[in-house]
Protein backbone atom coordinates (compact mmCIF):
# COMPACT_ATOMS: atom_id res chain seq x y z
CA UNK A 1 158.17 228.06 154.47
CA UNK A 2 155.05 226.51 156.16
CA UNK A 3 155.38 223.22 158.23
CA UNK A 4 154.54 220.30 156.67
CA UNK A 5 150.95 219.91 155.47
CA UNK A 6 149.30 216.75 156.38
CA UNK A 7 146.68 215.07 154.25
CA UNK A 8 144.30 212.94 156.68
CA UNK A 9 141.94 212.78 154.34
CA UNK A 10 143.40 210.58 152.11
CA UNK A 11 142.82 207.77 154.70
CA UNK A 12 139.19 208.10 154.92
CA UNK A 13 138.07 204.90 156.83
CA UNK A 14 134.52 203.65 156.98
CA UNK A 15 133.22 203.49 160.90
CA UNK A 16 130.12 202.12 162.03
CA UNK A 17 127.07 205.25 162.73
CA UNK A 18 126.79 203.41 166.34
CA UNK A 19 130.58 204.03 167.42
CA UNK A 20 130.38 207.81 166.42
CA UNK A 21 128.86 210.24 169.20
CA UNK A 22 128.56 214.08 168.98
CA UNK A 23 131.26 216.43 170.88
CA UNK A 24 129.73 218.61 173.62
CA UNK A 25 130.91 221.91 172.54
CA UNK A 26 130.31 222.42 168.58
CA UNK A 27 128.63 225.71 168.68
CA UNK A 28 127.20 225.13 165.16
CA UNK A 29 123.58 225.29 164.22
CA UNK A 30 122.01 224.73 160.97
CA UNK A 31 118.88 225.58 160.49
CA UNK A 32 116.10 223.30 158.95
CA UNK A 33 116.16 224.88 155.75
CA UNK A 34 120.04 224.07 155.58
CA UNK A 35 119.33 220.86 156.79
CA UNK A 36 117.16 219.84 154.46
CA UNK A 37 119.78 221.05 151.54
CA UNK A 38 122.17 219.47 153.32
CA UNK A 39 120.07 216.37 152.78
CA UNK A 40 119.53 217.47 149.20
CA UNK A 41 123.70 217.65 148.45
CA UNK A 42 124.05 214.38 149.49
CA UNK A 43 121.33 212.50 148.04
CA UNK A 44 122.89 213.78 144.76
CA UNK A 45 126.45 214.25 145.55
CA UNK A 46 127.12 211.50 147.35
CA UNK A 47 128.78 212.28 150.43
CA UNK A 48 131.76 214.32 149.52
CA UNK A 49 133.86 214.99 152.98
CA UNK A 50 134.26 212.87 155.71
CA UNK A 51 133.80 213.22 158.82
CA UNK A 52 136.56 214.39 161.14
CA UNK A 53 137.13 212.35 164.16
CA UNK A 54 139.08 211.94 167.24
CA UNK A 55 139.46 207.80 168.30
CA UNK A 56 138.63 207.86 172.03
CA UNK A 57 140.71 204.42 172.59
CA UNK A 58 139.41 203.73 175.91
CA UNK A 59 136.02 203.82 175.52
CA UNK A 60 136.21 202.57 171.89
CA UNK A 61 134.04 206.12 170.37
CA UNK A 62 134.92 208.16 167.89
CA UNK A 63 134.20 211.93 168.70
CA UNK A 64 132.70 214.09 165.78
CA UNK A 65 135.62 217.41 165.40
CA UNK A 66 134.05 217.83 161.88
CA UNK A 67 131.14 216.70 160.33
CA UNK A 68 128.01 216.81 162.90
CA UNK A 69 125.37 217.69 160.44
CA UNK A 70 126.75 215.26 157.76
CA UNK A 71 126.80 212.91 160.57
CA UNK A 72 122.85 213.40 161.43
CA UNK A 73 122.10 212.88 157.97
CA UNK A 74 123.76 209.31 157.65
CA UNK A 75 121.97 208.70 160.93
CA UNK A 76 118.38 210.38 160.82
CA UNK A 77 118.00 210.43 157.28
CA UNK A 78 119.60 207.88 155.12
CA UNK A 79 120.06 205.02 158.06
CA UNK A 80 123.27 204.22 156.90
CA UNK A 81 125.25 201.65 159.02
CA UNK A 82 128.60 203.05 158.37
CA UNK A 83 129.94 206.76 157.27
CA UNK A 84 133.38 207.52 155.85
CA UNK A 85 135.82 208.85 158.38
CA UNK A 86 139.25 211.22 158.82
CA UNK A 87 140.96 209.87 162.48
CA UNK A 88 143.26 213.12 163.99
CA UNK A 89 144.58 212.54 166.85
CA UNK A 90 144.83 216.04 169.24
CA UNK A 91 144.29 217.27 172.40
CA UNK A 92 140.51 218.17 173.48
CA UNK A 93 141.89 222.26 173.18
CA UNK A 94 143.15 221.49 169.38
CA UNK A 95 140.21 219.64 168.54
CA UNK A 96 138.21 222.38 169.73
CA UNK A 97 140.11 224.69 167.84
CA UNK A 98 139.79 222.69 164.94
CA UNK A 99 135.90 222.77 165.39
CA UNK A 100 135.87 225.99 165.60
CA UNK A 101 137.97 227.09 162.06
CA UNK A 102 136.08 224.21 160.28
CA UNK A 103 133.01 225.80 161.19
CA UNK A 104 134.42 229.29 160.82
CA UNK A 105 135.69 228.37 157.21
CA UNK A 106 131.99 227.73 155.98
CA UNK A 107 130.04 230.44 157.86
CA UNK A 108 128.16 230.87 161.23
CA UNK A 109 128.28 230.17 164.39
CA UNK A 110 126.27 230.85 167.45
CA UNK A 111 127.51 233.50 170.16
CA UNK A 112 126.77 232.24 173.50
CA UNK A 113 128.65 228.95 172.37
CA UNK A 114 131.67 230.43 171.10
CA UNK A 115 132.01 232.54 173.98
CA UNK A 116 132.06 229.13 176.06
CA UNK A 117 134.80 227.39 173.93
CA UNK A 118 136.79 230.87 174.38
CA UNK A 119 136.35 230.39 178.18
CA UNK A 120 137.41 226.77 177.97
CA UNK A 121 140.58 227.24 176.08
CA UNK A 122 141.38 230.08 178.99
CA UNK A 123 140.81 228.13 181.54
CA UNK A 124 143.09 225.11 179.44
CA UNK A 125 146.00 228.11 179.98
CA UNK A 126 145.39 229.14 176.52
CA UNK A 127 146.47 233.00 175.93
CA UNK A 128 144.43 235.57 174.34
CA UNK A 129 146.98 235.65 171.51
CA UNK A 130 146.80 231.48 170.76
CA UNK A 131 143.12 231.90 170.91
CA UNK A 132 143.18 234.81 168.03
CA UNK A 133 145.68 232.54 166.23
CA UNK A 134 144.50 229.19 166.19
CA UNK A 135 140.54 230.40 165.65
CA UNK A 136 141.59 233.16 163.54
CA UNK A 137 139.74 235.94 165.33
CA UNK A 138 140.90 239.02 166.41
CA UNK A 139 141.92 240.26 169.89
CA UNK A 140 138.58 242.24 170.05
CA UNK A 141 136.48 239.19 169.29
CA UNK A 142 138.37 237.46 172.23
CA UNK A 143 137.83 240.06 174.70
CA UNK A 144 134.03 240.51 173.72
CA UNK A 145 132.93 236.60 173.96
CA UNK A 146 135.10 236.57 177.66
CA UNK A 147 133.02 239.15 178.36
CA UNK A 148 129.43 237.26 177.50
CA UNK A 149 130.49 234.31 179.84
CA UNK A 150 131.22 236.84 182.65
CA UNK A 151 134.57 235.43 183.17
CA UNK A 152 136.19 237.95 185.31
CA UNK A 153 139.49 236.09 185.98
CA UNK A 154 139.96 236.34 182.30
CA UNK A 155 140.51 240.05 182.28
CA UNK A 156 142.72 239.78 185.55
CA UNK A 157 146.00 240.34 183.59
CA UNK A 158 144.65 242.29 180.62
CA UNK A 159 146.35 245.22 179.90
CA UNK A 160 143.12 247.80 178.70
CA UNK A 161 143.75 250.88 176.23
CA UNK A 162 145.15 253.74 178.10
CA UNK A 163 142.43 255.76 175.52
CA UNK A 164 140.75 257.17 178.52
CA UNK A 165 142.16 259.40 180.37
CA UNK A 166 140.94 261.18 183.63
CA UNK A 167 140.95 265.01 183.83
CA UNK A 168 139.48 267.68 186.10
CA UNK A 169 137.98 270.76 184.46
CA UNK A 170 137.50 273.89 186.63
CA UNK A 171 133.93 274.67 187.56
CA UNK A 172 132.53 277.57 185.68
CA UNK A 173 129.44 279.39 187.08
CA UNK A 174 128.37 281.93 184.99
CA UNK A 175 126.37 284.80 187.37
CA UNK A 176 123.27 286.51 186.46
């Protein structure tokens, strides 16, 4: 039986553009063509999701999880004083997690980034296994975007394949 689902958004609130500020580790880019059909869906659409924020109390901010690009829109584009809104309230590791499989869930994200987050969660005493689980990648994956940020105390514990194995072959000279 799964836990209990919870359904955030049905208490979409509307917050002011001015309180909402960007995260500093969504490694999500969109590119201008996306951007501009981004622009597109809502102009007809409406805008169809909120955005997915964590309610930083004591500076009175809300920080974007979900939503960036939806965000930009309201704020570059359509000058709109106030956006609709899901409030979660998690850790900076979940909500980083949660950036991550929101952004996984609808398609690409950039390497170099990822492989920071992955290095962040480490360092937050996140195991290779909670990382695979909670951003739904593989163990591979994991290992590989350590690797990028050159984080050598992340492999101090791994256990590596015992697929190579040394062996000594007898020199053979063949004589003329």
């Amino acid at each position: 039986m799964p836990n209990k689902i919870e359904f955030p958004v049905l208490n979409v609130c509307m917050i002011p553009v001015e309180k909402i500020v960007a995260n500093g580790y969504n490694p999500n880019k969109v590119a201008t063509p996306e951007m501009k059909l981004l622009k597109s869906s809502i102009e007809e659409d409406g805008y169809t999701q909120p955005i997915v924020v964590y309610h930083d109390v004591k500076n009175d901010s809300y920080i974007i999880v979900d939503g960036f690009h939806r965000y930009r829109c309201a704020k570059e584009y359509f000058n709109l004083k106030e956006i609709p809104c899901t409030i979660i309230d998690k850790s900076i590791e979940n909500r980083m997690a949660s950036t991550i499989r929101h952004n996984r869930a609808r398609g690409s994200h950039q390497i170099k980034d990822m492989s920071i987050i992955v290095s962040n969660l480490y360092k937050k005493g996140w195991k290779d296994e909670k990382i695979c689980q909670h951003l739904g990648m593989e163990l591979d994956e994991v290992v590989r975007l350590k690797q990028i940020t050159g984080l050598k105390e992340a492999f101090a514990h791994h256990n590596f394949s015992k697929s190579w194995k040394e062996y000594k072959q007898k020199n053979k000279f063949s004589e003329v």
